[in-house]
C-alpha atoms as a PDB file:
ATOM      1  CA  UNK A   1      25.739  -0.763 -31.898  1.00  0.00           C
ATOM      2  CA  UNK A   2      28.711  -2.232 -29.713  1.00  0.00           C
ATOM      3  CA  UNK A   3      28.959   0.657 -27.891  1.00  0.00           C
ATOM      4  CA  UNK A   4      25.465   1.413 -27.522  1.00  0.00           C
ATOM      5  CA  UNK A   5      25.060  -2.226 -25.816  1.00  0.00           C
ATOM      6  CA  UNK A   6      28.003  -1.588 -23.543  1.00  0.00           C
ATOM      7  CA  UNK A   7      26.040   1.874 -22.428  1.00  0.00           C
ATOM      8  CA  UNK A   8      22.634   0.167 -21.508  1.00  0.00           C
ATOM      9  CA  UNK A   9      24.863  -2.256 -19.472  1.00  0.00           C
ATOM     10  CA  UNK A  10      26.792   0.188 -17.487  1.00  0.00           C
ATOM     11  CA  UNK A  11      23.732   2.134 -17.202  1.00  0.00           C
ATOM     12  CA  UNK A  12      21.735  -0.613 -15.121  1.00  0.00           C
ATOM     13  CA  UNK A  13      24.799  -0.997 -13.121  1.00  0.00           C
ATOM     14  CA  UNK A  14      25.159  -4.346 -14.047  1.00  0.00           C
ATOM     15  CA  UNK A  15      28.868  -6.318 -15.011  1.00  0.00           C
ATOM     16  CA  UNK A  16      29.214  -8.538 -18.098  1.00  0.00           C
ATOM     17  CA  UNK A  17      29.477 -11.584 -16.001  1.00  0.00           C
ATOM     18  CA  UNK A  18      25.616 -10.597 -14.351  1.00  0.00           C
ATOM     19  CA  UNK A  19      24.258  -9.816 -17.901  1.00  0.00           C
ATOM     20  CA  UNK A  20      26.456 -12.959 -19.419  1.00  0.00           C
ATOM     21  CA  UNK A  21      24.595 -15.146 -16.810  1.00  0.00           C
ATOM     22  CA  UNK A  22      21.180 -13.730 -17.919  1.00  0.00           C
ATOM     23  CA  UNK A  23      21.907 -14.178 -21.492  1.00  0.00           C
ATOM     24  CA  UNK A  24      22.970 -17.832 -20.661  1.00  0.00           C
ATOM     25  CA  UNK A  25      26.562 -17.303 -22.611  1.00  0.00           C
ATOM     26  CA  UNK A  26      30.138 -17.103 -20.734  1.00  0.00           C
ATOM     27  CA  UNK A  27      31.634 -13.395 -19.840  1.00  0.00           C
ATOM     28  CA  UNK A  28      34.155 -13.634 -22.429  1.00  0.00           C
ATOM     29  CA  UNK A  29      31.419 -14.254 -25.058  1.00  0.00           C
ATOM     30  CA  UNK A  30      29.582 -11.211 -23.948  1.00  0.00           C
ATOM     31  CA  UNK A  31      32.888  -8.883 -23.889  1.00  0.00           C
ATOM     32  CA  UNK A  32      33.132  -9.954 -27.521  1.00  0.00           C
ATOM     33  CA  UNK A  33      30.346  -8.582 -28.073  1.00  0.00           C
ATOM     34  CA  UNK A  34      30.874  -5.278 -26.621  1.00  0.00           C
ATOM     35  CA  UNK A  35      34.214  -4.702 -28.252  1.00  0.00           C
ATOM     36  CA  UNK A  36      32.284  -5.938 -31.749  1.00  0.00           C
ATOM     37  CA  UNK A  37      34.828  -8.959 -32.102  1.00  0.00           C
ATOM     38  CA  UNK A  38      31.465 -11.219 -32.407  1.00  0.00           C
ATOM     39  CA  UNK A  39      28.589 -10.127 -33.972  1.00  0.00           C
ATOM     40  CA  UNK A  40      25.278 -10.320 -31.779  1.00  0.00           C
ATOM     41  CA  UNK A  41      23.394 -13.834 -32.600  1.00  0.00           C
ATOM     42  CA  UNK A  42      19.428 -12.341 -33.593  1.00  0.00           C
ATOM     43  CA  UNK A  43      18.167 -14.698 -30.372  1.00  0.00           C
ATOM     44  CA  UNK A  44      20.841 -12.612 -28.158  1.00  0.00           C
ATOM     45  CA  UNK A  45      19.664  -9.274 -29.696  1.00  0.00           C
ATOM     46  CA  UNK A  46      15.857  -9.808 -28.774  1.00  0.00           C
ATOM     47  CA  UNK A  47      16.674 -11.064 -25.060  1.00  0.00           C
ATOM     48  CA  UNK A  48      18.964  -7.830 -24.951  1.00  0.00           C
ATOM     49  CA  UNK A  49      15.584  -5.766 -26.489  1.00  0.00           C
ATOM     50  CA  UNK A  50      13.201  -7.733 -23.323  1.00  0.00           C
ATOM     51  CA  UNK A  51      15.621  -6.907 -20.906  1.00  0.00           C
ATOM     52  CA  UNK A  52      16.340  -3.310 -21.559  1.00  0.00           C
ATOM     53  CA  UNK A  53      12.785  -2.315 -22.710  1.00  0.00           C
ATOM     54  CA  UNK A  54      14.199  -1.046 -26.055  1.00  0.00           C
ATOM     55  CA  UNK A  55      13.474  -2.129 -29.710  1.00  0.00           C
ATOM     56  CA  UNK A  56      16.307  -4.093 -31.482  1.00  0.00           C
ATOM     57  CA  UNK A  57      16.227  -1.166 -34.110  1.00  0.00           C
ATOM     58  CA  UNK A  58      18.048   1.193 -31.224  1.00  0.00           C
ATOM     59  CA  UNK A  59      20.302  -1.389 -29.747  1.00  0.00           C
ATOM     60  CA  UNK A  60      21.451  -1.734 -33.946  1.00  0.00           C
ATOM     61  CA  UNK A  61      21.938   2.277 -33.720  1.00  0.00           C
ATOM     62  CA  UNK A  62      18.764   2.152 -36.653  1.00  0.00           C
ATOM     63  CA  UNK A  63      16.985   4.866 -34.224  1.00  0.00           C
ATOM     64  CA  UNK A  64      17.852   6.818 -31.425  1.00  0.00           C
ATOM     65  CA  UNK A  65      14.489   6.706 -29.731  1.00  0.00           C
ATOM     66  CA  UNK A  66      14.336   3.496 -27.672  1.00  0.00           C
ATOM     67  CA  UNK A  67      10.757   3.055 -27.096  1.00  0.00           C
ATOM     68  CA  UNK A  68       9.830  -0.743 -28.346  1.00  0.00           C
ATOM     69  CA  UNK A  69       6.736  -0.877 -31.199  1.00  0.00           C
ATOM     70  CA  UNK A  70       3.676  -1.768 -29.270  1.00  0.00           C
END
């Protein structure tokens, strides 16, 4: 899951302090979450889900097809 987070980051280009900002929580929070030192709050996981355009079950690693249930 950690990793997969980290990859839909780096994908969009974006740095952990840009998606920390979104996600209203410091750069250091969000780095913990990459390295799965902190587990993801369910409110972070969802804004993660809108922003990407994936369902929470393929950010968890549940499914690799990231389409979000209509």
């Amino acid at each position: 899951m950690y990793s997969r987070v980290r990859d839909l980051r780096e994908d969009r280009d974006l740095t952990q302090r840009e998606l920390a900002a979104h996600l209203c929580c410091s750069q250091q929070v969000y780095s913990n979450y990459e390295l799965g030192q902190r587990d993801i709050p369910t409110d972070i996981l969802i804004k993660l889900s809108r922003f990407y355009g994936v369902s929470t079950d393929y950010i968890l690693g549940l499914t690799n097809n990231p389409k979000q249930m209509k």
